[in-house]
C-alpha atoms as a PDB file:
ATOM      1  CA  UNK A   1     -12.079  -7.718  12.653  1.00  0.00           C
ATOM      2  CA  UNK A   2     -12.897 -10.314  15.139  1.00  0.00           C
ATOM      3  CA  UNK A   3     -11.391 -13.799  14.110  1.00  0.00           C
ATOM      4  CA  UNK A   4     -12.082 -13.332  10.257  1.00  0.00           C
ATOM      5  CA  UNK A   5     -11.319 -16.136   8.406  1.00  0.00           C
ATOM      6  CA  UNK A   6     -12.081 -16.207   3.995  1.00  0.00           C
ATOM      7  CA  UNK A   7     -12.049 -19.681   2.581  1.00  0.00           C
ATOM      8  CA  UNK A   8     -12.562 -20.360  -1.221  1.00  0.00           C
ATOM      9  CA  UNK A   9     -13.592 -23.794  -2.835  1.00  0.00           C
ATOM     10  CA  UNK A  10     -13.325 -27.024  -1.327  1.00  0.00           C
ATOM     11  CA  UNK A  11     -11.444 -30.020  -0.728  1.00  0.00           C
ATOM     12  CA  UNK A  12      -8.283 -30.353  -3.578  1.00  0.00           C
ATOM     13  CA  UNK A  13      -9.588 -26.595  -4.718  1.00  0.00           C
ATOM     14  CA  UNK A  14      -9.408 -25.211  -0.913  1.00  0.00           C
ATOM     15  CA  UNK A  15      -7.614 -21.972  -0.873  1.00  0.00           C
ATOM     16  CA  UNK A  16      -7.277 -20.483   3.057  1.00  0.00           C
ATOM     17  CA  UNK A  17      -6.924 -16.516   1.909  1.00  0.00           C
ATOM     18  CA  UNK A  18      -6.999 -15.393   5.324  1.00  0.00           C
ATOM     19  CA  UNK A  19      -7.503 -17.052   8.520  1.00  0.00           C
ATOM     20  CA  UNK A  20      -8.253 -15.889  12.103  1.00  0.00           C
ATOM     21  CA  UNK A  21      -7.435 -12.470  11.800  1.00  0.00           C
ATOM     22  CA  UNK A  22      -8.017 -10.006  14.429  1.00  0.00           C
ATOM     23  CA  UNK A  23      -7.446  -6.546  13.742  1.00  0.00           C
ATOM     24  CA  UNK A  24      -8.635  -2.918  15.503  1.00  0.00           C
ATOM     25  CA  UNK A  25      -8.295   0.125  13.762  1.00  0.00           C
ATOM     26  CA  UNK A  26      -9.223   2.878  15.938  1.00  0.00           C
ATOM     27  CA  UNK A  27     -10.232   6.868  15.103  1.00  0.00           C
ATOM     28  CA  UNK A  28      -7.299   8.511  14.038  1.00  0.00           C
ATOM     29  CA  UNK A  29      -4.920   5.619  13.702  1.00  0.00           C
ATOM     30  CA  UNK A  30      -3.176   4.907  10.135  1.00  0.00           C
ATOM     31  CA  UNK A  31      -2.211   1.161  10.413  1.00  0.00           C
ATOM     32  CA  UNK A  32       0.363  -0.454   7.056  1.00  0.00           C
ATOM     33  CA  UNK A  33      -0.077  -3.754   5.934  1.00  0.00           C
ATOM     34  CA  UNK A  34       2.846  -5.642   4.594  1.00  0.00           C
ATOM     35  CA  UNK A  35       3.349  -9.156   3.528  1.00  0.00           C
ATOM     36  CA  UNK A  36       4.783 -10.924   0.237  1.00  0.00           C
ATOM     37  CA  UNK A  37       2.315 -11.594  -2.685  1.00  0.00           C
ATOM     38  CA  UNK A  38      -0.285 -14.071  -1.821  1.00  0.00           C
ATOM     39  CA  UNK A  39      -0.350 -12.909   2.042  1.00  0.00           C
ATOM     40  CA  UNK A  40      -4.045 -12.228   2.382  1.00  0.00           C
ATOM     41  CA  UNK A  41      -3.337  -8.006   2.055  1.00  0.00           C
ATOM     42  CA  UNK A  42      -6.058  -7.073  -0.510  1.00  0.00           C
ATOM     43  CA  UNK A  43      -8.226 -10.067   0.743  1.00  0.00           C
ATOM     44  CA  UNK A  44      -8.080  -8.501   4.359  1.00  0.00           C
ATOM     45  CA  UNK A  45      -8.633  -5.261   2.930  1.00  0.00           C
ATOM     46  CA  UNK A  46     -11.338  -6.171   0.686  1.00  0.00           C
ATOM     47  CA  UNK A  47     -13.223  -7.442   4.208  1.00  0.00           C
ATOM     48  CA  UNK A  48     -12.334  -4.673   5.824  1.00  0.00           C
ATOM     49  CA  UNK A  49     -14.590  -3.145   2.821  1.00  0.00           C
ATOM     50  CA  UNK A  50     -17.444  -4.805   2.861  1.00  0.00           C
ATOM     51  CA  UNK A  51     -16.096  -5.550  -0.736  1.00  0.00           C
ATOM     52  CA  UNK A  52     -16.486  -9.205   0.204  1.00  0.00           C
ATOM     53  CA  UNK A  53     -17.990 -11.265   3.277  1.00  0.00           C
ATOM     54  CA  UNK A  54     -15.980 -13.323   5.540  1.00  0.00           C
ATOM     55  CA  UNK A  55     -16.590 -16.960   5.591  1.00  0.00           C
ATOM     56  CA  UNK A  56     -15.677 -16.878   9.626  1.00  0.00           C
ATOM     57  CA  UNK A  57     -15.968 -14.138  12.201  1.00  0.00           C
ATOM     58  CA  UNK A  58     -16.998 -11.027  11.766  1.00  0.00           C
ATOM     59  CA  UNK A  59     -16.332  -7.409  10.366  1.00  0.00           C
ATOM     60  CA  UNK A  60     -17.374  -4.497  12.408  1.00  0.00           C
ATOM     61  CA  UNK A  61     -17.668  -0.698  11.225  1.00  0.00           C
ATOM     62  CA  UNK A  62     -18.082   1.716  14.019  1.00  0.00           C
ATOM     63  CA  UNK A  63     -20.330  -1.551  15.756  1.00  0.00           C
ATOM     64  CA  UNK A  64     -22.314  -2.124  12.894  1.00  0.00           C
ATOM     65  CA  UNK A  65     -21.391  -6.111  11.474  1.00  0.00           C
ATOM     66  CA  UNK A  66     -21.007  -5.799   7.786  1.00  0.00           C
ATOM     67  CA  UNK A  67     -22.174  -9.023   7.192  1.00  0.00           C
ATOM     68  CA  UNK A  68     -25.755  -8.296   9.260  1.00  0.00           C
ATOM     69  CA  UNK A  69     -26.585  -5.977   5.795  1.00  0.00           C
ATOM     70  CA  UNK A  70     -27.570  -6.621   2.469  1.00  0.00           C
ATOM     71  CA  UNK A  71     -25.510  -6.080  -0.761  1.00  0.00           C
ATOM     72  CA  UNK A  72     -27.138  -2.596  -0.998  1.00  0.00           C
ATOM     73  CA  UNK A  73     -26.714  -2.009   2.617  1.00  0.00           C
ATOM     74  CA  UNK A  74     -22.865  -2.244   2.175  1.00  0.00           C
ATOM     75  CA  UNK A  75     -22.842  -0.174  -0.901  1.00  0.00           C
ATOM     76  CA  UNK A  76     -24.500   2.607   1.121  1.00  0.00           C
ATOM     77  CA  UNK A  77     -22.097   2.184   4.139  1.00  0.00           C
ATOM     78  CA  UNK A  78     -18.982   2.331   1.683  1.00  0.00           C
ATOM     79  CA  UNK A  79     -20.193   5.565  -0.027  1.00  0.00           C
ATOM     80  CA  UNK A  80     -20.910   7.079   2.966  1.00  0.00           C
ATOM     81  CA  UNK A  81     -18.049   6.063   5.537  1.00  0.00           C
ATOM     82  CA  UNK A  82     -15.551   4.113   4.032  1.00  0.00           C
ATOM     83  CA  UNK A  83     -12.798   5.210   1.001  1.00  0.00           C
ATOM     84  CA  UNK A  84     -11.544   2.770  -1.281  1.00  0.00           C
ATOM     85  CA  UNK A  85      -8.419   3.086  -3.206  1.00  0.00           C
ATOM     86  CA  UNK A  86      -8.107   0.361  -5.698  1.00  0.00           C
ATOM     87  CA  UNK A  87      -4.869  -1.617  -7.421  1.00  0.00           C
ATOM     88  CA  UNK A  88      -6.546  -0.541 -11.093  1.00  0.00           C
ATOM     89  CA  UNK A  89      -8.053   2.668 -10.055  1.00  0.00           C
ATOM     90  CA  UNK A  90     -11.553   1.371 -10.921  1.00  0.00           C
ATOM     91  CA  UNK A  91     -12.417   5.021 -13.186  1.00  0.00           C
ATOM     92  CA  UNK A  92     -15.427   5.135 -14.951  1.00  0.00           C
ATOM     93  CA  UNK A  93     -14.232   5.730 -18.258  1.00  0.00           C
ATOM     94  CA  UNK A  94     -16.804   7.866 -19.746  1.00  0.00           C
ATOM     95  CA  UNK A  95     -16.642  10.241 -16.501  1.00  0.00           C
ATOM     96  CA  UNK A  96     -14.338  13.196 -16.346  1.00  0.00           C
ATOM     97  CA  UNK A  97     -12.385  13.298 -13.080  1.00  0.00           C
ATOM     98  CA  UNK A  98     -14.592  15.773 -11.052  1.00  0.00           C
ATOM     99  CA  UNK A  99     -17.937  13.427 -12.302  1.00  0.00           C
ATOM    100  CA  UNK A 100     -15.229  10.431 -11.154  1.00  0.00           C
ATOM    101  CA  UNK A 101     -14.813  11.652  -7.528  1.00  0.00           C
ATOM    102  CA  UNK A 102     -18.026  13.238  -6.998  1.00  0.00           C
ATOM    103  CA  UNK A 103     -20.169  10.238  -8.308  1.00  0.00           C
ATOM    104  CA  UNK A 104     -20.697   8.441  -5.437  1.00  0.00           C
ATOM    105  CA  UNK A 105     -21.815  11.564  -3.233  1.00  0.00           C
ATOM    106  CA  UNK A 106     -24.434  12.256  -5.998  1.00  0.00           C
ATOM    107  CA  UNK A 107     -25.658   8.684  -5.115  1.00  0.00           C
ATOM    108  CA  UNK A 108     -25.842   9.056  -1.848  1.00  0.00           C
ATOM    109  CA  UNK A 109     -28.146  11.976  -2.271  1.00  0.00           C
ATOM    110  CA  UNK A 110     -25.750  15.285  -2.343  1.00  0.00           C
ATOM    111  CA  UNK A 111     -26.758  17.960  -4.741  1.00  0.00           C
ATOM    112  CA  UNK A 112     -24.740  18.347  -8.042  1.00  0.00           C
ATOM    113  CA  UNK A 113     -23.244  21.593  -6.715  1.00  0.00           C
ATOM    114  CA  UNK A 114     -21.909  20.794  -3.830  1.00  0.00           C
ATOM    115  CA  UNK A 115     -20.588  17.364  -4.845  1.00  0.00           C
ATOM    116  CA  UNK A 116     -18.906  18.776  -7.548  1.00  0.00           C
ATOM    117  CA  UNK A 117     -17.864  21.705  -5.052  1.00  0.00           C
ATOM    118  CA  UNK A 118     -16.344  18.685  -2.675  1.00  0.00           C
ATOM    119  CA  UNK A 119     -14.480  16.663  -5.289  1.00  0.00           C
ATOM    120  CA  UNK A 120     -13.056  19.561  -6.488  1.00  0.00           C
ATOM    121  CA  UNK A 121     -11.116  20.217  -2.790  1.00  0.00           C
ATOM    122  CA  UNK A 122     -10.629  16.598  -3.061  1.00  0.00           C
ATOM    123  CA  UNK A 123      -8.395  16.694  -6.224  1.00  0.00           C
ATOM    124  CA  UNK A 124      -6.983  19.570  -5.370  1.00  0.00           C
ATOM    125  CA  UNK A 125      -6.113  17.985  -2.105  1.00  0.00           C
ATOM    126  CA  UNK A 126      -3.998  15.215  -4.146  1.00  0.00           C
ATOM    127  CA  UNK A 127      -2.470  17.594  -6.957  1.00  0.00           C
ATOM    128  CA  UNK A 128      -4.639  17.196  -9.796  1.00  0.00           C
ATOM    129  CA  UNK A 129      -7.012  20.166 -10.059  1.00  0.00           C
ATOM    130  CA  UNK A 130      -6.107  21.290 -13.190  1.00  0.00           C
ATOM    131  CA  UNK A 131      -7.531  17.298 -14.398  1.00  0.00           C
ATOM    132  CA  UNK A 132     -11.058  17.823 -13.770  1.00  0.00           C
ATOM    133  CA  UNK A 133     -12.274  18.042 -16.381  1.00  0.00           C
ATOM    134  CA  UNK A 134      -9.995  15.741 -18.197  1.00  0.00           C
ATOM    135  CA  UNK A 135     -11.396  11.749 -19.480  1.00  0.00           C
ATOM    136  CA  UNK A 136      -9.467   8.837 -17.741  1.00  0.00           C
ATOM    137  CA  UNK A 137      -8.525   7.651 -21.537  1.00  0.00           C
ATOM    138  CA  UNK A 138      -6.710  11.076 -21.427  1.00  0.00           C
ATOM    139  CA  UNK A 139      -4.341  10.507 -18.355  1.00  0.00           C
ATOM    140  CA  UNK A 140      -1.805   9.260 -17.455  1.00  0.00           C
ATOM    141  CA  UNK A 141      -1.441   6.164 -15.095  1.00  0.00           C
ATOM    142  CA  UNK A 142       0.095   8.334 -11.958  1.00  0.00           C
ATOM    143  CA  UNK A 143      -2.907  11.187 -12.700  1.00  0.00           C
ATOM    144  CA  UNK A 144      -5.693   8.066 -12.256  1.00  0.00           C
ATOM    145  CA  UNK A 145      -4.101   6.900  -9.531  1.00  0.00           C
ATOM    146  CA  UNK A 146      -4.435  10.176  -8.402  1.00  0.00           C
ATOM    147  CA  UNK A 147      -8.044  10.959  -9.281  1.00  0.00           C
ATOM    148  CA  UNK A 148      -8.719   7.540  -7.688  1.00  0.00           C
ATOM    149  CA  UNK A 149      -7.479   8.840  -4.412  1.00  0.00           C
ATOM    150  CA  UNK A 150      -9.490  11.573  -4.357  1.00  0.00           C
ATOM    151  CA  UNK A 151     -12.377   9.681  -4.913  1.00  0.00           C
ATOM    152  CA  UNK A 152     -11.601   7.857  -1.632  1.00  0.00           C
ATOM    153  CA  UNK A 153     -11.072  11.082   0.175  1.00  0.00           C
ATOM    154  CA  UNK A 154     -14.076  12.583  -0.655  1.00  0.00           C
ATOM    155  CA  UNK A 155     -17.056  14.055   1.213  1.00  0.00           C
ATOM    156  CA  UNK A 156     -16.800  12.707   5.262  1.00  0.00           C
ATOM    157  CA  UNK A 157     -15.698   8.977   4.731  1.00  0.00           C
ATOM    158  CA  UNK A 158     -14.797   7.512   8.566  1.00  0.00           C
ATOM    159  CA  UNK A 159     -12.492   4.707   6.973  1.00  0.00           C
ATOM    160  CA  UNK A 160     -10.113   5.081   4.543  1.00  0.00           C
ATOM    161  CA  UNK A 161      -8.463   1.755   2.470  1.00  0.00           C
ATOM    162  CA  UNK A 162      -5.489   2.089   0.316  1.00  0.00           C
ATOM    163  CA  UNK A 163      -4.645  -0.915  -1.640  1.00  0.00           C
ATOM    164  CA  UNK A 164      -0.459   0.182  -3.210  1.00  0.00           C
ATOM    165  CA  UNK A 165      -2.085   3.743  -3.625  1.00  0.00           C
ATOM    166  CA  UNK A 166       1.329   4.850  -4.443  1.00  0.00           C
ATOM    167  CA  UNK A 167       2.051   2.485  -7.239  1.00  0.00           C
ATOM    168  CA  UNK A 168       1.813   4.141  -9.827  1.00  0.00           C
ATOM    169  CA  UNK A 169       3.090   7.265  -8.538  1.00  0.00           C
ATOM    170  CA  UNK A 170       7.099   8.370  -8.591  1.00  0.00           C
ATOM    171  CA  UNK A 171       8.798   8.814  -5.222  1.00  0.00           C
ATOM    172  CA  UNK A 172       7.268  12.358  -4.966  1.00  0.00           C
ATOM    173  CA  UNK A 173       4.136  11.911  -5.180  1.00  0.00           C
ATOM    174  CA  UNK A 174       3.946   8.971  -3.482  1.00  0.00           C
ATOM    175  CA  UNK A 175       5.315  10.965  -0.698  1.00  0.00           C
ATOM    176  CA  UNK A 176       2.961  13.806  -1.060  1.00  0.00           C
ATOM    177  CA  UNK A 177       0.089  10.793  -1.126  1.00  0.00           C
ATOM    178  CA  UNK A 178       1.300   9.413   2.204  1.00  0.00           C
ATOM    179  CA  UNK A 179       1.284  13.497   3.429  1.00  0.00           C
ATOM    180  CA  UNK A 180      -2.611  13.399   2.836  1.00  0.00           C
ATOM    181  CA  UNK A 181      -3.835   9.995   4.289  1.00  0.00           C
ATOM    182  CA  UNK A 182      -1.237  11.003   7.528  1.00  0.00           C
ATOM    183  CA  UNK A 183      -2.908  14.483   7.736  1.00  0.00           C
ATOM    184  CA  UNK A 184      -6.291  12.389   6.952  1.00  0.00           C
ATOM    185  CA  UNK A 185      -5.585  10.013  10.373  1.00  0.00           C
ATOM    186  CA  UNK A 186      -4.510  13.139  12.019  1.00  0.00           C
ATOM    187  CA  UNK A 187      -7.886  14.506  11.311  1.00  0.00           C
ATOM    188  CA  UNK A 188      -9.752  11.663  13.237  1.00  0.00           C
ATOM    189  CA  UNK A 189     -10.002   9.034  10.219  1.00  0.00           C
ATOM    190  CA  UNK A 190      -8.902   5.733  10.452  1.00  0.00           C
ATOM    191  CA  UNK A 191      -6.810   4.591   7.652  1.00  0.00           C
ATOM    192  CA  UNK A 192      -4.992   0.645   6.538  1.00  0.00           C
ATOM    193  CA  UNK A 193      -2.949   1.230   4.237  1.00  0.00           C
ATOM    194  CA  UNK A 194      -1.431  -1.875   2.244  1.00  0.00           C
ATOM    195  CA  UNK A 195       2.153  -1.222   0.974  1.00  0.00           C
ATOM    196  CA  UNK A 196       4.953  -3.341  -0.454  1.00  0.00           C
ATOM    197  CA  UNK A 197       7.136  -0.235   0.849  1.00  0.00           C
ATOM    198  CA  UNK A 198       8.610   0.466   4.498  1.00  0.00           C
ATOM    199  CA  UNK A 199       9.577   4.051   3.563  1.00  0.00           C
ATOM    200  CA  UNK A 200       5.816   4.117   3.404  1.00  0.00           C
ATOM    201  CA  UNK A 201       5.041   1.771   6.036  1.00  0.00           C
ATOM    202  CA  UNK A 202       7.038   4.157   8.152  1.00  0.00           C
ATOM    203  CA  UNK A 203       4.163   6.916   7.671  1.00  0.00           C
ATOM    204  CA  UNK A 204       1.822   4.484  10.007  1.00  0.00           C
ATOM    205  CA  UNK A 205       1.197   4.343  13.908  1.00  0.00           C
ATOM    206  CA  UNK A 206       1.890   0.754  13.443  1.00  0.00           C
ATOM    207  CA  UNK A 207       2.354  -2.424  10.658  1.00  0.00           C
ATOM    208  CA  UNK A 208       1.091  -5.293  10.955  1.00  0.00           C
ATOM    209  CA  UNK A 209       2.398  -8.532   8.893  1.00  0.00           C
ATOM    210  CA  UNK A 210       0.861 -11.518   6.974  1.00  0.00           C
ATOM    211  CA  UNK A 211       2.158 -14.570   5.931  1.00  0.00           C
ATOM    212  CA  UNK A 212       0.123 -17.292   4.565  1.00  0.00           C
ATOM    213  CA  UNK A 213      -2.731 -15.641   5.339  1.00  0.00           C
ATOM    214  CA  UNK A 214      -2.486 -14.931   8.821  1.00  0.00           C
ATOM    215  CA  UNK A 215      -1.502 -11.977  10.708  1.00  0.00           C
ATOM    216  CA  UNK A 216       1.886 -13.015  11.925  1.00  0.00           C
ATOM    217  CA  UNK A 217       3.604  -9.767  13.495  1.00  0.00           C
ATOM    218  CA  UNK A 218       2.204  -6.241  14.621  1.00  0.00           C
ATOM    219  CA  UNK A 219       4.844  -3.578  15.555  1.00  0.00           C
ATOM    220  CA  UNK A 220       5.581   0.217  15.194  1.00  0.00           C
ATOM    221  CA  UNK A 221       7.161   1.435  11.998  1.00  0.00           C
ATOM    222  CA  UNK A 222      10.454   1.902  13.479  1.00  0.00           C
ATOM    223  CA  UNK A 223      10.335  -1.700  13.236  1.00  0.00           C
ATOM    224  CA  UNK A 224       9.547  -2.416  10.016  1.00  0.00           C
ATOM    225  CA  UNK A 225      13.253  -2.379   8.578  1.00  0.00           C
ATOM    226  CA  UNK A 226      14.444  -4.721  11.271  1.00  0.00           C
ATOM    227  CA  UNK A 227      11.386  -7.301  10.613  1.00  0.00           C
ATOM    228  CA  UNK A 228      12.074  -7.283   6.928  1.00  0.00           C
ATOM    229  CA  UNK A 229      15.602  -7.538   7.021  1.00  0.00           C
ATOM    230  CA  UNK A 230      15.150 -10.516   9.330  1.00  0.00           C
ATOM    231  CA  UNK A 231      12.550 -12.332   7.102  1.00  0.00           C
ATOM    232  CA  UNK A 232      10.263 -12.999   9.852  1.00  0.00           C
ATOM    233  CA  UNK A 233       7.520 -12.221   7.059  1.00  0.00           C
ATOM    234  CA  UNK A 234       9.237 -14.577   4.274  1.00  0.00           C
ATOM    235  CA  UNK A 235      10.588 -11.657   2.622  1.00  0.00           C
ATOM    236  CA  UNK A 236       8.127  -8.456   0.763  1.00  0.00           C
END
């Protein structure tokens, strides 16, 4: 992110969600983003996504400016390098959770068999095997969240976001969630992961901090207690 700024409405109705951020996320790196409610976290993230277009600067994935492609250009680049792990899961509801997670790799062209051979591994990965065949009206909010995750992790996605992936989950899993997108960055992805947790935050290379929207503070996780206790981020 090269001096990304996103700016809704105008004059009295101005709202500055994020302003002049510059972030890298290399290969391999799993970077936390913390900041109270309001900060600019899923805004960045969204960016980051190609979810949304920045109203200054740019947004670069692997070189290629999000903004230079068209709405179905960015849909293609998210299905095929970039994982998304939404606040409200975002499960089709008339989908089982295999057809969930192997959905998008169907779009992108993958046979049914080995997109459904993929997700599989995929939910397996995050704990929830035994779902797969199981309707999103029939679990429970920690097995979506799960399911959602796998979506993300799915087939060979470059970039992985995680928006509170672990929000729904108990300490546990949430734990066992952060095992996956560390072995994930391990592997040669690059993950941001947004958290209101520093037990979680701790799992990352680094954290950075918003306030207001603007990045304020960027620091390794053994850091991240200090910082918070400290309020330099207006409390989390």
């Amino acid at each position: 992110m090269q001096d990304v700024s996103r700016v809704h409405g105008e004059g009295a109705r101005r709202v500055e969600a994020l302003l002049h951020a510059n972030l890298v996320l290399h290969p391999g790196e799993f970077v936390a983003i913390m900041g109270p409610s309001g900060s600019g976290k899923s805004t960045l993230l969204n960016l980051a996504g190609g979810l949304d277009t920045p109203t200054g600067g740019r947004v670069l994935v692997e070189g290629r400016d999000l903004a230079t492609l068209n709405a179905a250009g960015r849909a293609a680049e998210r299905r095929r390098s970039i994982g998304y792990v939404f606040q409200d899961f975002n499960l089709l509801p008339g989908l089982t959770a295999r057809e969930n997670v192997q959905f998008p790799l169907e779009l992108d062209g993958w046979g049914a068999r080995r997109a459904a051979a993929s997700a599989l591994r995929a939910l397996d990965e995050v704990g929830v095997a035994e779902l797969a065949d199981r309707l999103p009206e029939d679990m429970s909010g920690g097995q979506a969240q799960r399911v959602a995750i796998a979506r993300a992790l799915v087939g060979e996605r470059r970039l992985l976001l995680a928006d509170e992936p672990t929000g729904a989950l108990d300490s546990h899993a949430g734990t066992a969630i952060l095992e996956v997108l560390r072995r994930r960055a391990d592997d040669g992805a690059a993950v941001l992961l947004v958290t209101h947790e520093p037990r979680f935050a701790a799992w990352a290379d680094r954290t950075v901090f918003l306030r207001d929207g603007r990045i304020v503070d960027d620091t390794g996780p053994s850091d991240v207690d200090m910082l918070l206790d400290a309020s330099s981020i207006g409390g989390a």
